[in-house]
N, C-alpha and C. Protein backbone atom coordinates (compact mmCIF):
# COMPACT_ATOMS: atom_id res chain seq x y z
N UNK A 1 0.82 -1.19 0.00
CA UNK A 1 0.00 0.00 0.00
C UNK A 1 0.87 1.26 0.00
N UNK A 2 2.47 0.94 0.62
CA UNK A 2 2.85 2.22 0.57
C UNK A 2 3.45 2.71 -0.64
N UNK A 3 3.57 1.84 -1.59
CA UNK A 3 4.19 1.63 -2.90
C UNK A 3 2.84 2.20 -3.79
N UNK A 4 1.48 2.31 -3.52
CA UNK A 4 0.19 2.40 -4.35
C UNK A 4 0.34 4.09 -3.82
N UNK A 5 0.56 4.29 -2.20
CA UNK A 5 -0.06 5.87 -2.05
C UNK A 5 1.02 6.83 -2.79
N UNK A 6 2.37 6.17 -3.34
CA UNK A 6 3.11 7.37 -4.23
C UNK A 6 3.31 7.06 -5.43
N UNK A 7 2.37 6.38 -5.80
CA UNK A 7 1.71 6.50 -7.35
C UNK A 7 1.11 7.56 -7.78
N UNK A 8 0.66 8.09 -8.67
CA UNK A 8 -0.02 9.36 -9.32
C UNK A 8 -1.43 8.67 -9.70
N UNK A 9 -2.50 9.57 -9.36
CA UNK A 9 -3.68 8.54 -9.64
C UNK A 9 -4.06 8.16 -11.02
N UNK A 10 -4.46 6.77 -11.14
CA UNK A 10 -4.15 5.91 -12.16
C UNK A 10 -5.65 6.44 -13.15
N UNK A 11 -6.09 6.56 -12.54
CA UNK A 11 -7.62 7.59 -13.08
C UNK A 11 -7.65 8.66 -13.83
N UNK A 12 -6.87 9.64 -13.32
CA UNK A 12 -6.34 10.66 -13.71
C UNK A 12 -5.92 10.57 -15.28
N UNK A 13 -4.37 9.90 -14.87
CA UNK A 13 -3.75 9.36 -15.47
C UNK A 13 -3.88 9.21 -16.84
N UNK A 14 -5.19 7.95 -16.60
CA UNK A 14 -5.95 7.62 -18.01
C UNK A 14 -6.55 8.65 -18.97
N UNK A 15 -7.13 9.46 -18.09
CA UNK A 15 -8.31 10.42 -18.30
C UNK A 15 -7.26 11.66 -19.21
N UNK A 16 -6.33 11.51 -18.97
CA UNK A 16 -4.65 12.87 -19.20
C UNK A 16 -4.89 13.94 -18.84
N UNK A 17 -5.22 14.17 -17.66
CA UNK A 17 -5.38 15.20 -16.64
C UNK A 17 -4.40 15.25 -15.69
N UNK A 18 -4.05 16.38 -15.60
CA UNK A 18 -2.87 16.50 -14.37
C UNK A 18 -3.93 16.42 -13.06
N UNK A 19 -3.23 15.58 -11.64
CA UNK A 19 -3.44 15.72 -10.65
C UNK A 19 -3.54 16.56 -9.78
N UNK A 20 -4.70 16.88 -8.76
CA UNK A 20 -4.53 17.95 -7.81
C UNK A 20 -4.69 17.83 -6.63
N UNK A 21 -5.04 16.84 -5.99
CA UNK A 21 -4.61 16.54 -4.52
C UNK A 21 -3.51 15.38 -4.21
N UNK A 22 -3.73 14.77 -2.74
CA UNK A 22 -2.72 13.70 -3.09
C UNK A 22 -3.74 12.64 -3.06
N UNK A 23 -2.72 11.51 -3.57
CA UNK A 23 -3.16 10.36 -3.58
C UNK A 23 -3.79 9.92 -2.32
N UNK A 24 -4.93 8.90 -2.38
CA UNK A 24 -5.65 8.09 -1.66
C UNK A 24 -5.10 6.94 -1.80
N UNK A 25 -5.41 5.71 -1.29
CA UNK A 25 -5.15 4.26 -1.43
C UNK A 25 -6.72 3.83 -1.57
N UNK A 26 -6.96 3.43 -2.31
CA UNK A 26 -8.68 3.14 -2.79
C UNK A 26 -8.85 1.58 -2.42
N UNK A 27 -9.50 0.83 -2.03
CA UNK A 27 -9.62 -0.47 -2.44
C UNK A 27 -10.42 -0.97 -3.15
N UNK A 28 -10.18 -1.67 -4.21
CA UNK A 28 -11.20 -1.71 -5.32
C UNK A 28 -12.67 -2.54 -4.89
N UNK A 29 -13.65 -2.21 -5.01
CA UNK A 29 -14.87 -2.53 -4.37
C UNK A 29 -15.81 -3.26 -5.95
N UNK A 30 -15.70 -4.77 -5.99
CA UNK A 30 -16.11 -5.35 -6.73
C UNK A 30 -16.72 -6.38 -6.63
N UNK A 31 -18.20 -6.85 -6.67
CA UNK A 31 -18.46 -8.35 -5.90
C UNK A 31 -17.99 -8.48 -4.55
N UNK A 32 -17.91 -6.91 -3.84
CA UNK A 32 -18.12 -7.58 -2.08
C UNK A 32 -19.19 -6.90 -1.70
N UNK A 33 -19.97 -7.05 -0.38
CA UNK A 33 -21.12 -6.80 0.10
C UNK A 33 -20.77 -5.25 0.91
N UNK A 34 -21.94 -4.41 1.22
CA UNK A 34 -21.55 -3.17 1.40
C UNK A 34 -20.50 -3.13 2.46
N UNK A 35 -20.71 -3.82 3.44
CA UNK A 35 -19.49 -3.39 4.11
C UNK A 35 -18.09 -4.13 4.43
N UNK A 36 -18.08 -4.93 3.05
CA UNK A 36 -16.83 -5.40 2.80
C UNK A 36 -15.64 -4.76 1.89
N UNK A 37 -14.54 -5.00 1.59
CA UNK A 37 -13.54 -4.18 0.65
C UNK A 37 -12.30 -5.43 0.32
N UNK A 38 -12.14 -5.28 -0.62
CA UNK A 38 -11.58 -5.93 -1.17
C UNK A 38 -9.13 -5.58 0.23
N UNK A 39 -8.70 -7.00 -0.07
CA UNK A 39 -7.59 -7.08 0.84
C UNK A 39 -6.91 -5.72 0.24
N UNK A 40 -5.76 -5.88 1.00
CA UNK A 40 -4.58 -4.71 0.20
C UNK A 40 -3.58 -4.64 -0.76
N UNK A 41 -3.77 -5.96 -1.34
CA UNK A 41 -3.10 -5.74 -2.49
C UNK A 41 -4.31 -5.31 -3.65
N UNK A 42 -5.51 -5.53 -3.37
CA UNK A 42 -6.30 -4.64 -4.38
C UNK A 42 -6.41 -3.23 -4.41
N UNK A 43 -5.39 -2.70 -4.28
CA UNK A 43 -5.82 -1.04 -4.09
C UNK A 43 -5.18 -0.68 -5.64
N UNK A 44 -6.01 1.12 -5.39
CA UNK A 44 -5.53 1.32 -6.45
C UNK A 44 -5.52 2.96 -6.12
N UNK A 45 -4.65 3.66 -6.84
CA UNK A 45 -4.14 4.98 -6.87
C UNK A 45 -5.35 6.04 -7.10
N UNK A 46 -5.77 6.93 -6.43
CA UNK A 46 -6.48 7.94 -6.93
C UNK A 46 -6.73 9.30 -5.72
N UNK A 47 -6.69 10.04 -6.89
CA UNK A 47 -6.64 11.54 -6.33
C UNK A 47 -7.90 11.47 -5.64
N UNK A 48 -7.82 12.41 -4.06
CA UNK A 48 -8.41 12.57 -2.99
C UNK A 48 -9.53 13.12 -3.13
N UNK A 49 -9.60 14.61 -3.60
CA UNK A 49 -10.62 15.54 -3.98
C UNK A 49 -11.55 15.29 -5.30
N UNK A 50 -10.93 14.63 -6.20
CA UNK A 50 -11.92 14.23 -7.18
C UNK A 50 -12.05 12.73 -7.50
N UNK A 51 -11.13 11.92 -8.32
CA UNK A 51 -11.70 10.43 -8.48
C UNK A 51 -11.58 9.76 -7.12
N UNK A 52 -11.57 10.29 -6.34
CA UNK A 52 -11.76 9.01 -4.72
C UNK A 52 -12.73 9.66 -4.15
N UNK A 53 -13.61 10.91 -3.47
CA UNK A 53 -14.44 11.50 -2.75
C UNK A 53 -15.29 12.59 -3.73
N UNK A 54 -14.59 13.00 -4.79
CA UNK A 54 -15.22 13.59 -5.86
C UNK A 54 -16.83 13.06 -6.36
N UNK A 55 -17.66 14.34 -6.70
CA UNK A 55 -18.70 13.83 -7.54
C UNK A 55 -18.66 12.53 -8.34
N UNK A 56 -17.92 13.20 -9.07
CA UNK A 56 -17.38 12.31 -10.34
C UNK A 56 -16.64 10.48 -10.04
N UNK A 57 -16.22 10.73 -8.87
CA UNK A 57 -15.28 9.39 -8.64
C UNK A 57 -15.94 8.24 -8.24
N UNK A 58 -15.35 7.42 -7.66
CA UNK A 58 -15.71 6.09 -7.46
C UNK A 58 -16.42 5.87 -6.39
N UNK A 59 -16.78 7.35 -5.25
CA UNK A 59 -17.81 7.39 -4.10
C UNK A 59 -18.55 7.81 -4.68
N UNK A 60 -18.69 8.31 -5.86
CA UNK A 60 -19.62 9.34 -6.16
C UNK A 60 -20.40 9.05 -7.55
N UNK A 61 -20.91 9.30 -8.12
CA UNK A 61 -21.54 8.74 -9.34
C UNK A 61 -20.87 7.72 -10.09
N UNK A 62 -19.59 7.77 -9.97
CA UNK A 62 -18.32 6.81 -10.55
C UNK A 62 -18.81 7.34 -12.32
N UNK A 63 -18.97 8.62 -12.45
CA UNK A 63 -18.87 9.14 -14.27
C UNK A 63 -17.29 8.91 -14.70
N UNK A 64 -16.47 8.79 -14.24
CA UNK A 64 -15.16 9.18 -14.72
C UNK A 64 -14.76 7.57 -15.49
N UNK A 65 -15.45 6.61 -14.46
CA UNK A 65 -15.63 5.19 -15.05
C UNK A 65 -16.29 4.70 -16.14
N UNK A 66 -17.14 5.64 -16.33
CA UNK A 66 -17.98 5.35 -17.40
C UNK A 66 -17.17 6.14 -18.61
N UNK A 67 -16.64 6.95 -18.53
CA UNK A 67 -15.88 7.79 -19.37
C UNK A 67 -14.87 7.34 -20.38
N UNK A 68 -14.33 6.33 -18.92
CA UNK A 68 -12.81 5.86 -19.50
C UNK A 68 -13.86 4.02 -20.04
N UNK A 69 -14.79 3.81 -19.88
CA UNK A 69 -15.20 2.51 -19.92
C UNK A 69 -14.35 1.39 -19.55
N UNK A 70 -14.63 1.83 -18.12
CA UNK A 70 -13.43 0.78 -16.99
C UNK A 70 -14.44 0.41 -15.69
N UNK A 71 -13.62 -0.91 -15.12
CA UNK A 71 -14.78 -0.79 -13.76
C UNK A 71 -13.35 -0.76 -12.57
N UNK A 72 -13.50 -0.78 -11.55
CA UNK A 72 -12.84 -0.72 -10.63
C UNK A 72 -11.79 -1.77 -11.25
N UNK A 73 -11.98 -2.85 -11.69
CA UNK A 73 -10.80 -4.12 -11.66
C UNK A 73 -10.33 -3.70 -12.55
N UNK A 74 -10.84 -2.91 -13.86
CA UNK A 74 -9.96 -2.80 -15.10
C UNK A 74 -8.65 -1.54 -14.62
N UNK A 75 -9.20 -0.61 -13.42
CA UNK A 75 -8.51 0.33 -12.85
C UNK A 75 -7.31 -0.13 -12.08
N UNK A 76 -7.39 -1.40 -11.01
CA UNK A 76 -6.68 -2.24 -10.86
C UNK A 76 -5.37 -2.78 -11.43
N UNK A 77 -6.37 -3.26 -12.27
CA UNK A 77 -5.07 -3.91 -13.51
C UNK A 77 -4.37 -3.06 -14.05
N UNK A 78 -4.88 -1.65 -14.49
CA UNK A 78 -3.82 -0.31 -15.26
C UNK A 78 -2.31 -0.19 -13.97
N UNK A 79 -3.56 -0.46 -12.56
CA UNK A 79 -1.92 -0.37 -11.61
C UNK A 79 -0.64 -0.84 -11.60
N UNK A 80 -1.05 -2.16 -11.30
CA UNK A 80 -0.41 -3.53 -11.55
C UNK A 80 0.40 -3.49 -12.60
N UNK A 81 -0.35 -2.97 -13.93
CA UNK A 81 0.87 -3.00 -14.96
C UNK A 81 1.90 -1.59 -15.10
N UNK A 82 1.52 -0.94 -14.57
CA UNK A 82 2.29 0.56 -13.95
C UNK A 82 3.40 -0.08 -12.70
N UNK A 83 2.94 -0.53 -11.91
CA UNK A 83 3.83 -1.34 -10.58
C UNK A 83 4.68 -1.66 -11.00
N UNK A 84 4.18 -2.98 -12.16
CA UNK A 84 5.08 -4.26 -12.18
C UNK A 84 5.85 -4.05 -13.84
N UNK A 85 5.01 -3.47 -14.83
CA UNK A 85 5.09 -3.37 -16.10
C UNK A 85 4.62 -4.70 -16.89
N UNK A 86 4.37 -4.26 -18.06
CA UNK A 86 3.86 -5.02 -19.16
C UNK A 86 4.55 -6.80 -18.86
N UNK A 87 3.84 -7.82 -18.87
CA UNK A 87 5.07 -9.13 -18.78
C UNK A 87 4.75 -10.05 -20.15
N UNK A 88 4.37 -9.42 -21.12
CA UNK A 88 4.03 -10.21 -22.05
C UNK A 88 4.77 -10.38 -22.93
């Protein structure tokens, strides 16, 4: 997780918007029940004020998802291959 919170948010990122708060550590919330969250290696990078608590973000209408036509796991996986890089 401490390797995810000095990432640049991966949302952002996609979207090619510069960042403006800091990073959050998100946990990707997919197929668990409301008050479950996925462990800590599912996290994923995103700015504080908008794609993590933002209207727009993943508390919030989650438009930015629909934008990029991603769901939380596809956001995930952009990490992972940012982390680790491409292994193909």
């Amino acid at each position: 997780m401490e390797r995810i919170s000095k990432m640049a948010c991966i949302c952002c990122t996609l979207l090619g918007r510069t960042q403006e708060s800091k990073t959050d550590v998100h946990h990707a919330r997919v197929g668990h029940g409301g008050a479950q969250r996925a462990g800590d290696f599912c996290t994923i990078p995103l700015c504080h004020d908008d794609c993590h608590q933002g209207k727009n973000g993943v508390h919030g209408d989650q438009n930015y998802l629909r934008i990029l036509k991603m769901t939380q796991i596809d956001l995930l996986n952009a990490t992972l291959e940012r982390l680790y890089g491409e292994t193909r």
